[in-house]
Structures are given as C-alpha cells and as structure tokens.
Protein backbone atom coordinates (compact mmCIF):
# COMPACT_ATOMS: atom_id res chain seq x y z
CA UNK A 1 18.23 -8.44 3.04
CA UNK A 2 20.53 -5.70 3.52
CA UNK A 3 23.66 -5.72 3.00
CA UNK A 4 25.99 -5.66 6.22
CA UNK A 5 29.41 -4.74 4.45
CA UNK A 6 28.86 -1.41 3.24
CA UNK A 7 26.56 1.25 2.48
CA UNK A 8 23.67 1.07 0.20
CA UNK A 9 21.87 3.77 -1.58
CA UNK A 10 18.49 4.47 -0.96
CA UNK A 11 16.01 6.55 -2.28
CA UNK A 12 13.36 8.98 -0.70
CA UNK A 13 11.20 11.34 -2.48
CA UNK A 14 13.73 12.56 -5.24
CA UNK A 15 16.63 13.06 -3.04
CA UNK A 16 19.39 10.18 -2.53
CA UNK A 17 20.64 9.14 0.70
CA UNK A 18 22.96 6.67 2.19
CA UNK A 19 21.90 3.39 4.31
CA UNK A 20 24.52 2.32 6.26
CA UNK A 21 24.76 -0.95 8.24
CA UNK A 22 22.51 -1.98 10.72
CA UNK A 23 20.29 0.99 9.70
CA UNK A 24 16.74 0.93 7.78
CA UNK A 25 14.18 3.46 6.29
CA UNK A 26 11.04 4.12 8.05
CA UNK A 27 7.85 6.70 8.21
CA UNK A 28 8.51 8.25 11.22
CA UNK A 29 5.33 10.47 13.12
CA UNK A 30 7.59 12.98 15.37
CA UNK A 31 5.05 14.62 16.56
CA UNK A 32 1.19 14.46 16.66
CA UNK A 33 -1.14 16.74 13.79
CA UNK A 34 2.00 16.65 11.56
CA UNK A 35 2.87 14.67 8.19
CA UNK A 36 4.77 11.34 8.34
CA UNK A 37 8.49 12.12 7.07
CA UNK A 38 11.16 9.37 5.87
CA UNK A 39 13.93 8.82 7.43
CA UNK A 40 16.67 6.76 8.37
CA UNK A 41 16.83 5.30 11.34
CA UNK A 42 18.58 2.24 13.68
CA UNK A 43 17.52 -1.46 12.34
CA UNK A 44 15.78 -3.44 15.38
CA UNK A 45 18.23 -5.96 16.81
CA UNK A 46 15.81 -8.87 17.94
CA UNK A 47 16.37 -9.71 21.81
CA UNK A 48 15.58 -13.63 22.95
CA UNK A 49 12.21 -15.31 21.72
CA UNK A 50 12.04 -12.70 19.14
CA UNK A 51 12.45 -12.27 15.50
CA UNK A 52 13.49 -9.72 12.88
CA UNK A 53 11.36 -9.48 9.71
CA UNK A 54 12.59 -7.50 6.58
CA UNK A 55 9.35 -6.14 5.50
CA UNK A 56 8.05 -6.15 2.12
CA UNK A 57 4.60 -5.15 2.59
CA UNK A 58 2.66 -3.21 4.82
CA UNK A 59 -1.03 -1.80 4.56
CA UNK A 60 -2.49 0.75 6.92
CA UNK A 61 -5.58 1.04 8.77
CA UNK A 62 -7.79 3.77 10.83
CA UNK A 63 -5.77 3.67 13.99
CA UNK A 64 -2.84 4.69 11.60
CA UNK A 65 -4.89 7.80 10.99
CA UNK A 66 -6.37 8.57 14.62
CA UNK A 67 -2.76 8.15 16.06
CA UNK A 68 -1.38 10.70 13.88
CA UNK A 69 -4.33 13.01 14.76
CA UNK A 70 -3.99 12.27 18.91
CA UNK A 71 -7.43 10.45 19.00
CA UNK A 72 -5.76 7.46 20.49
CA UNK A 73 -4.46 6.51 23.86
CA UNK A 74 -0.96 6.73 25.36
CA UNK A 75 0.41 8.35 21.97
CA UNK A 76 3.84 8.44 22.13
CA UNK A 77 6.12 10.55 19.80
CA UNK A 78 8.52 9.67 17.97
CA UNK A 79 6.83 6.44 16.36
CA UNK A 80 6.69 4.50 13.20
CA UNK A 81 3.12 3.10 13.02
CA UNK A 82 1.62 0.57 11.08
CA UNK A 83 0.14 -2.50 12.42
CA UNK A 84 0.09 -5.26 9.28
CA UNK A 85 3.14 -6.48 7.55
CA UNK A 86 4.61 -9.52 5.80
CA UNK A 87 7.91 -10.51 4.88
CA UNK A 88 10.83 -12.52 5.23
CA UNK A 89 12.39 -13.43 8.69
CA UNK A 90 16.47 -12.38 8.38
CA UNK A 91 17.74 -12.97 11.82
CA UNK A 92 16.64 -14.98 15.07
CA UNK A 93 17.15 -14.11 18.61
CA UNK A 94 18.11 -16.47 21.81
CA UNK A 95 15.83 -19.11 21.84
CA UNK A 96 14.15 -19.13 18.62
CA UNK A 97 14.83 -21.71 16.04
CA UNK A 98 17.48 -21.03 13.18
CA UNK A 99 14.76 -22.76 10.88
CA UNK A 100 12.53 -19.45 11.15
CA UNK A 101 15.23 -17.47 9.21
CA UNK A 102 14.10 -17.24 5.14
CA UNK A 103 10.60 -17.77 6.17
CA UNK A 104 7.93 -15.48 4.36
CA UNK A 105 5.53 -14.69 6.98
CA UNK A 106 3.21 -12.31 7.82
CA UNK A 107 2.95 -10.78 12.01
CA UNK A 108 -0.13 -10.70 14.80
CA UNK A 109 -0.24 -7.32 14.99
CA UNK A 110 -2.32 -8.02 18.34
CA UNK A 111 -0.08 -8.89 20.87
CA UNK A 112 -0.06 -9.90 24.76
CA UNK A 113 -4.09 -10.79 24.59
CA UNK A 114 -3.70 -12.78 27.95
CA UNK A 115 -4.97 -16.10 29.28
CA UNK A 116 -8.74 -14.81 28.75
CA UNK A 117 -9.81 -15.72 25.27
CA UNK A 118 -13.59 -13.86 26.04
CA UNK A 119 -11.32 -10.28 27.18
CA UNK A 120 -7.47 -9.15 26.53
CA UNK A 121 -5.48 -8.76 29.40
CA UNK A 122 -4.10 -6.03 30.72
CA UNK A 123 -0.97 -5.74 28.91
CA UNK A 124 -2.45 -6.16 25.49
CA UNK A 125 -1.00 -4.30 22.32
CA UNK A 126 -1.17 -3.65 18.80
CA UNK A 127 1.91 -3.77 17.12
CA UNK A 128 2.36 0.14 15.78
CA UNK A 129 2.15 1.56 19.24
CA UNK A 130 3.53 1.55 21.61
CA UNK A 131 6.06 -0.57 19.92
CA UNK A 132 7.47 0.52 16.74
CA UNK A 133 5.65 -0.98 13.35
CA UNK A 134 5.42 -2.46 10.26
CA UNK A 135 6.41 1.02 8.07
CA UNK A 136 10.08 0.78 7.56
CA UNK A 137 12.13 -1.82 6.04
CA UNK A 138 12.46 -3.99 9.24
CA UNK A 139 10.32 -5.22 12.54
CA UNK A 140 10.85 -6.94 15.44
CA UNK A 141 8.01 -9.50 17.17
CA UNK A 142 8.00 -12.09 19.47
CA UNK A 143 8.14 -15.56 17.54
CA UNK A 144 4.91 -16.67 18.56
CA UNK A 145 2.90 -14.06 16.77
CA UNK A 146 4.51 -15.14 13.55
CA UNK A 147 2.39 -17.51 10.89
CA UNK A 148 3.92 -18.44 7.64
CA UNK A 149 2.17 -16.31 4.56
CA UNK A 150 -0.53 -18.17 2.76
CA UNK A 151 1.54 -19.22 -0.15
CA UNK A 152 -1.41 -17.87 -3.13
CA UNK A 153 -0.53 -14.72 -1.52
CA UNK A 154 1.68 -12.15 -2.66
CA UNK A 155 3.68 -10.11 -0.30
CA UNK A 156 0.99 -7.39 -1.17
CA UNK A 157 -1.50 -8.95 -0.50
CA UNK A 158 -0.99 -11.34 2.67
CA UNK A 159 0.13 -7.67 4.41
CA UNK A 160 -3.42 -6.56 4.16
CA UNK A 161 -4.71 -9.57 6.15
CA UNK A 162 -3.70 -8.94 9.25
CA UNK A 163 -5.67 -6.72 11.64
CA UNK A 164 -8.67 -6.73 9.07
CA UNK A 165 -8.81 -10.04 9.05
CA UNK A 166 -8.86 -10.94 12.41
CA UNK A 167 -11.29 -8.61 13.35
CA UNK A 168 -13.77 -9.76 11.14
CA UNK A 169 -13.12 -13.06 11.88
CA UNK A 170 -13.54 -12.66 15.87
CA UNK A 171 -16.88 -10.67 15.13
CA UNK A 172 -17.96 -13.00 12.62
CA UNK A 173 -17.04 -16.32 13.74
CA UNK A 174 -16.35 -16.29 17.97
CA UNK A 175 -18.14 -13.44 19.09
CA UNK A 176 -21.45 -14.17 16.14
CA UNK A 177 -20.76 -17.65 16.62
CA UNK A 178 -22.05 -18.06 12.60
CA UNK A 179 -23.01 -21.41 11.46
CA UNK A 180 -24.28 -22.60 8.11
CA UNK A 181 -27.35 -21.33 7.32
CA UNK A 182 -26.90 -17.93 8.74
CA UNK A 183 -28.23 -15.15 7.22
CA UNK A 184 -25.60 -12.09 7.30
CA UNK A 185 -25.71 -8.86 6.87
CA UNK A 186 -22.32 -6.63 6.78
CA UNK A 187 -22.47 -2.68 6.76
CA UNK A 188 -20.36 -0.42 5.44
CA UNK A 189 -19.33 -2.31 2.61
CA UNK A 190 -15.88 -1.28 1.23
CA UNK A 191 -13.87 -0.98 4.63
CA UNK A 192 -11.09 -3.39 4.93
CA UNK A 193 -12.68 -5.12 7.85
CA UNK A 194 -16.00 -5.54 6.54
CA UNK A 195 -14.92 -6.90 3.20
CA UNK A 196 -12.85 -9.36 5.03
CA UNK A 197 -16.55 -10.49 7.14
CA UNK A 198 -18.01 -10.67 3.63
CA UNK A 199 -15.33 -12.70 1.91
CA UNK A 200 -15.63 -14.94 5.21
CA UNK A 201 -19.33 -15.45 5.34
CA UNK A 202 -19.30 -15.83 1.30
CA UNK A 203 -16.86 -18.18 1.66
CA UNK A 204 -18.05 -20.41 4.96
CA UNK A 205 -21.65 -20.89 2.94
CA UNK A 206 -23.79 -17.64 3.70
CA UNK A 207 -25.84 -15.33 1.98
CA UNK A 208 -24.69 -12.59 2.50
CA UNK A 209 -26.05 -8.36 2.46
CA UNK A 210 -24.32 -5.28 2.35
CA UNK A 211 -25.20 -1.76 2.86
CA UNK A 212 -23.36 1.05 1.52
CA UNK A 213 -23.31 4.88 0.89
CA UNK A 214 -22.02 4.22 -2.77
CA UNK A 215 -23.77 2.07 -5.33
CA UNK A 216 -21.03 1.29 -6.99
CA UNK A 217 -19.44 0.04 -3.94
CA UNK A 218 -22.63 -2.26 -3.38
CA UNK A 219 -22.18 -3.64 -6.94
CA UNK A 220 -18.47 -4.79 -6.44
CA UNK A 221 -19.68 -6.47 -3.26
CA UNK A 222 -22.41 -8.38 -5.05
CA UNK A 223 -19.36 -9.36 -7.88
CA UNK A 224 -17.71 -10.45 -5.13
CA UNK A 225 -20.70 -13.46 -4.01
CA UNK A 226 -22.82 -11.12 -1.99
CA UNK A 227 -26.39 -11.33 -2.69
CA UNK A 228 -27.06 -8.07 -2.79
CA UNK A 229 -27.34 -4.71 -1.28
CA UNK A 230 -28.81 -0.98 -0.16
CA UNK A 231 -27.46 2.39 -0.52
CA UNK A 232 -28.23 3.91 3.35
CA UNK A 233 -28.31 7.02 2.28
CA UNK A 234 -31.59 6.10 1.32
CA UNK A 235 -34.28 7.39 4.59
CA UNK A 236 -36.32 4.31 4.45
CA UNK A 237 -32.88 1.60 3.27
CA UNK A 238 -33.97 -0.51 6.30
CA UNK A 239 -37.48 -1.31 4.77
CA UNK A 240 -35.96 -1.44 1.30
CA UNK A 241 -33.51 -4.22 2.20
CA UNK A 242 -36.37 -5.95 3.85
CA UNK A 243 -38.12 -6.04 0.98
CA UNK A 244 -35.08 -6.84 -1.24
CA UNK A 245 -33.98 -9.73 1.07
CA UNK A 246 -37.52 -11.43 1.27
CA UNK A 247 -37.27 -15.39 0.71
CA UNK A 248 -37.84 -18.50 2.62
CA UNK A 249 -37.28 -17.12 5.65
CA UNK A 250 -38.41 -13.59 5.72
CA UNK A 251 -35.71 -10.50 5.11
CA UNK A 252 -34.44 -10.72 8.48
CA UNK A 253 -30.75 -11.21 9.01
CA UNK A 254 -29.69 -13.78 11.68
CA UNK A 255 -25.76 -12.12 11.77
CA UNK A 256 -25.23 -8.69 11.02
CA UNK A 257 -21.80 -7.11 11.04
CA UNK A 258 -21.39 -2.92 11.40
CA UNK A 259 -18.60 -0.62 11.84
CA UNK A 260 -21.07 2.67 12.10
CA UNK A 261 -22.81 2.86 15.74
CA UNK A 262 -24.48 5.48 15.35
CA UNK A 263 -28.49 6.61 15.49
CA UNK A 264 -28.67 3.96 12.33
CA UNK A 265 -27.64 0.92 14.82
CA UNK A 266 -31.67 1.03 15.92
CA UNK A 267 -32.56 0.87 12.20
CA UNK A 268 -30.72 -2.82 12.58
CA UNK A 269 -32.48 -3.72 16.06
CA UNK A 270 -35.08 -4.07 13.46
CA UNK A 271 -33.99 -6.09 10.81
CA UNK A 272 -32.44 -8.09 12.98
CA UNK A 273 -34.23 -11.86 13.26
CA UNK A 274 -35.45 -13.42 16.17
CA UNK A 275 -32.42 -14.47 18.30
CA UNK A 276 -30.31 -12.73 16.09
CA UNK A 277 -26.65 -11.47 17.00
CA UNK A 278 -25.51 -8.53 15.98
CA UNK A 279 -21.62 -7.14 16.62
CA UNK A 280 -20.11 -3.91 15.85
CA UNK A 281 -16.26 -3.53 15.87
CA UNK A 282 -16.15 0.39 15.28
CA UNK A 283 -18.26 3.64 15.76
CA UNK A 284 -17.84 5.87 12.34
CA UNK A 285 -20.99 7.75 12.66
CA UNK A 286 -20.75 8.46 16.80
CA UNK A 287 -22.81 6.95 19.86
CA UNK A 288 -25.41 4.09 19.37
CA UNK A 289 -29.09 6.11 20.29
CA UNK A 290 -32.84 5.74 20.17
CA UNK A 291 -32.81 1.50 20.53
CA UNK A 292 -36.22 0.92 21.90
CA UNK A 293 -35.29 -2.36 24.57
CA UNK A 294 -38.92 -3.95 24.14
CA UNK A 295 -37.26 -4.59 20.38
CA UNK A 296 -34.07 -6.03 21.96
CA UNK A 297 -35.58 -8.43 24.76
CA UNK A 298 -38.86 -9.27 22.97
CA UNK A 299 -36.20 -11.07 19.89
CA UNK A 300 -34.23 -12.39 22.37
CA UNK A 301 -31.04 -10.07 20.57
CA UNK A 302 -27.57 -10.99 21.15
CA UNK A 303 -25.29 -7.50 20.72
CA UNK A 304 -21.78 -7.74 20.83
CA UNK A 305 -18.91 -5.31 20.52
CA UNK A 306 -14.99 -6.64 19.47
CA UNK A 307 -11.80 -5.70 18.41
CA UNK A 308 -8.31 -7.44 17.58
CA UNK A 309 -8.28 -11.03 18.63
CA UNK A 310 -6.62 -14.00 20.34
CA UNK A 311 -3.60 -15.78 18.81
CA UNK A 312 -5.45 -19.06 18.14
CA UNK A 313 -8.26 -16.74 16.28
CA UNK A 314 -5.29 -15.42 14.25
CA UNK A 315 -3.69 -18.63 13.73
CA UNK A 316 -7.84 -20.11 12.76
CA UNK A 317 -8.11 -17.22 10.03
CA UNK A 318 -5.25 -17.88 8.28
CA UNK A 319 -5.95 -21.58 8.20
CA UNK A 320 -9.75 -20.64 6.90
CA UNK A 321 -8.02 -18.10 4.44
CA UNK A 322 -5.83 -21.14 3.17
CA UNK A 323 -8.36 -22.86 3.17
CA UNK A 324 -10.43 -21.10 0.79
CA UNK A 325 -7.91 -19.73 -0.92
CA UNK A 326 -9.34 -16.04 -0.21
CA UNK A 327 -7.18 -13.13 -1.35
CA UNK A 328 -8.08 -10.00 0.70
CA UNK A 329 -8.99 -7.03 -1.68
CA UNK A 330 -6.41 -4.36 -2.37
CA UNK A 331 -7.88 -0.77 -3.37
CA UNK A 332 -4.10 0.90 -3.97
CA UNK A 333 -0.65 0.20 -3.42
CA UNK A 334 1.74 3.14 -2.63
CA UNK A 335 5.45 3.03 -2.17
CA UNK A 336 6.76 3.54 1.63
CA UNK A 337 7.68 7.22 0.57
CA UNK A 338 4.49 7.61 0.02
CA UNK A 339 3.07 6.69 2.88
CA UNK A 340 1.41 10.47 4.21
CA UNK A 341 -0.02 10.54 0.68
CA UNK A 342 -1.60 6.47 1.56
CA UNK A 343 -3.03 8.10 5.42
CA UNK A 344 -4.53 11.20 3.52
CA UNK A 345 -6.15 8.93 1.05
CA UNK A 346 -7.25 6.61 3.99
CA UNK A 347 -8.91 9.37 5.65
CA UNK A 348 -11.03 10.54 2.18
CA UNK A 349 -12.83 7.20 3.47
CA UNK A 350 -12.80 6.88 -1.01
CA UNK A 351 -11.12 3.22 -0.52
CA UNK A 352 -12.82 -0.27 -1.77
CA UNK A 353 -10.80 -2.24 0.25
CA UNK A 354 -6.98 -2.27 2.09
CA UNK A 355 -4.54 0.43 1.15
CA UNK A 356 -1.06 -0.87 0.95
CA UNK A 357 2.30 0.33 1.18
CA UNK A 358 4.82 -1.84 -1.05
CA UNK A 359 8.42 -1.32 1.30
C-alpha cells in the first residue's frame, strides 16, 4: 500500500520521479495511434458500494490493442486500459464491509450485464473503457464484481483469468451447454481465451482438439491433456483432423470453440457432428462466408456467438478453476513500464498464452 505520509520514489523507464500522496502510476493512452506513456496520475478515491484495489497484476488482451488503434467503440482519450487485474483491496467506500480491506482478489472486468443472463443490458461495460483500468497501481470497482483470488494462484497468474476466462467459460459451458462425453474441438490454439476453453474441457472430462498455424503451438496443447491437433495452414486440415480424430464415434466434434470467422468457419460446418454446437467469440480472419445451409439444417447445427459474461458465470469459473486447481498459462510477464513493449508483442499474435504486466 502506499504510503500516505510522504512522498515515495518511483521509477519509470530510467528516469526517477516522485509519487506523492493520494497519487499512483499508470499507462496512460492520450490519444488514439500513439504509444502508451507512464505517468503519474490522481489515485481513485472509491465512492459508496465500491472498492479500491492496489493492483499487483494485470495482463492485457486484444481490445487493449484495437482501443489504442480506434477499432473500438466510444474511444475516449485520455484512458488507462486494461481489463484483468488482481490484488489487494486497501480502502472501502460507504456501504461496503470493512472486512473486504486486505483481501487478495481479482475484478469482473464485465460490468453492468443486466437482469438478462441470455443478452447484456444496455449499460454493460468492460472495465478499461470507458472507465479507467487495471494498468496503474490502483482501481476502483463496484464490490460486487470482486471474487477472492484462487489461493494456488499467484498474483501473476490469477490476473490473467479474468476476461479469458470467462469468455471461454460462457462459450464453453452456457452458450455450448458441454456435458461429459462431449467431443471438443478449440481453434486457434495459443490465444488466451482458447487455452482457457481447452484447460476447461480437459479439465471437466473431454477430449479435446486443437487447430493451429504453428506446430509447435499444437504440441504444447497436446502437453497440456489435449488429444491432439492440425496445423490449418494445411489446404485439406479439415479432412486431416477427421482422419486423425477417428474413434468410437467417428472424427466429428460435438463442441467446437473458434476465435477466426472467417471463409474457414464452413470448413467446421463440416466437421461438426450431428446436433453439434458450435460458438465463436471473435473474428481474426474477417466475415464468416461460403456455409452451404443444407449442411447447417440437415445436422440439426446449433451456432452461437458470445462475449464477456454474467456475474454468476464469473463467480461459476472461478469456483470450477478452484476446483480443479487450473492455473491459466502465462506466455511473458513485463513490468508496467513496459507495457507499449507487452501491446506490440500482443499484436505480433507470437504469444502461447496471456501476456502479463507485473505492477
């Protein structure tokens, strides 16, 4: 916690400056199309039901990325993004319970979903926009979108859970609705979100595919309990895996999990089984094309799209990942004066898992 009496020295890039009271260092994005810079700037003062958490952990994700580019709504400038954090609760406002302060914890980053647990309401939002986030020494949050940090976790690595998490989890386990037995396939392999939906379906019983564009990314998912996988840069990938995949039940996959779209999303109309669902949570490689509807009505197909998730699906996953003891998988930590370096890297699209910024 910092200290309140007097100024403390801080450090940013390899020039000193001085933290006085009540204020914190964050990444700041000024404007949009330029480079995060670190700054000082005022500490959060928690109003009532809320909560101020001294971060010590924060990992970044795509949005991070497409905010700083302006290929996100309602940007506003200036803004400190970042969506997941953990760490340790140092002051309460009206209302909340003087018990929350010393908790570690980790923060819903997806806030105001609404009564509707099939649609978010209208005045949904992820934490990083429109409200200030998770990359600077301190955040605010309501109370309620607090859950206490798996304790197996280190600060680390409970910060990558977050948004990750609960998006796999809504595709996986509400909007799929997967039950043991399932059959699941996950694309994309080494995204934060879709390593999340494989550690999930590894760990609720299933046997679980991956696809790829990197072999060696395929081989750390099958270290990780997957069964196996394709590389779909391969033309003909879809047969392959169907091939690969053949057991007691045929190669088809009864869940499948993508983050592409994209003219590929017909290749999985077809390995799809009968009754199959199939939910995609992002669009990497542009507009879904050429699905032939026979394929689609004919299997009786179930296609979903989700994001984000309700606070009982948060509060679910982080029971699950208790549970099962799961620790999410970190590709590279960087320090929070670092964090334009940890976006740049992001956007190489080189990661095998979250990226993480240690505060």
């Amino acid at each position: 916690m910092m200290n309140q009496g007097r100024s403390v020295f801080g450090k940013a890039g390899s020039s000193f400056f001085v933290l006085k009271p009540n204020s914190m260092k964050a990444a700041i994005l000024k404007n949009l199309h330029e480079p995060l810079v670190i700054e000082t700037t005022q500490k959060p003062n928690p109003g009532p039901g809320e909560v101020l958490v001294e971060v010590k952990a924060a990992s970044i994700n795509h949005r991070d990325v497409w905010i700083q580019k302006g290929l996100y709504p309602r940007i506003t400038t200036p803004i400190i993004p970042g969506s997941d954090g953990a760490g340790i609760v140092t002051e309460v406002g009206d209302g909340v319970a003087k018990s929350w302060i010393g908790k570690e914890v980790i923060i819903n980053p997806s806030q105001n979903w609404g009564d509707n647990p099939d649609f978010y309401g209208e005045d949904h939002k992820i934490l990083g926009l429109p409200d200030n986030g998770t990359l600077a020494g301190y955040v605010k949050t309501d109370v309620k979108y607090l859950e206490e940090k798996p304790a197996h976790l280190s600060f680390e690595e409970a910060a990558a859970l977050p948004m990750g998490g609960l998006t796999a989890w809504r595709s996986l386990m509400t909007r799929c609705r997967f039950k043991e037995g399932d059959r699941v396939l996950v694309t994309g392999a080494g995204g934060g979100v879709a390593l999340f939906a494989v550690q999930f379906a590894i760990a609720a019983g299933a046997e679980v595919w991956v696809t790829s564009g990197s072999d060696q990314k395929i081989q750390r998912a099958i270290e990780m309990g997957a069964k196996g996988g394709i590389n779909y840069k391969n033309p003909t990938w879809f047969r392959d895996l169907l091939v690969k995949a053949r057991g007691p039940k045929t190669g088809y996959f009864d869940v499948i999990i993508d983050s592409a779209g994209g003219p590929g999303f017909a290749k999985l109309i077809d390995i799809a089984a009968p009754g199959a669902r199939i939910c995609f949570y992002g669009g990497g490689t542009g507009n879904i094309t050429d699905i032939v509807p026979a394929k689609v009505f004919f299997k009786q197909l179930n296609i979903y799209g989700s994001t984000m998730g309700t606070e009982q699906e948060f509060a679910d996953m982080v029971q699950f990942v208790n549970e099962k003891q799961i620790v999410p998988v970190i590709d590279k930590i960087f320090s929070l004066d670092e964090a334009e370096q940890a976006l740049r890297y992001m956007d190489s699209g080189q990661q095998f898992g979250k990226i993480v910024l240690s505060i």
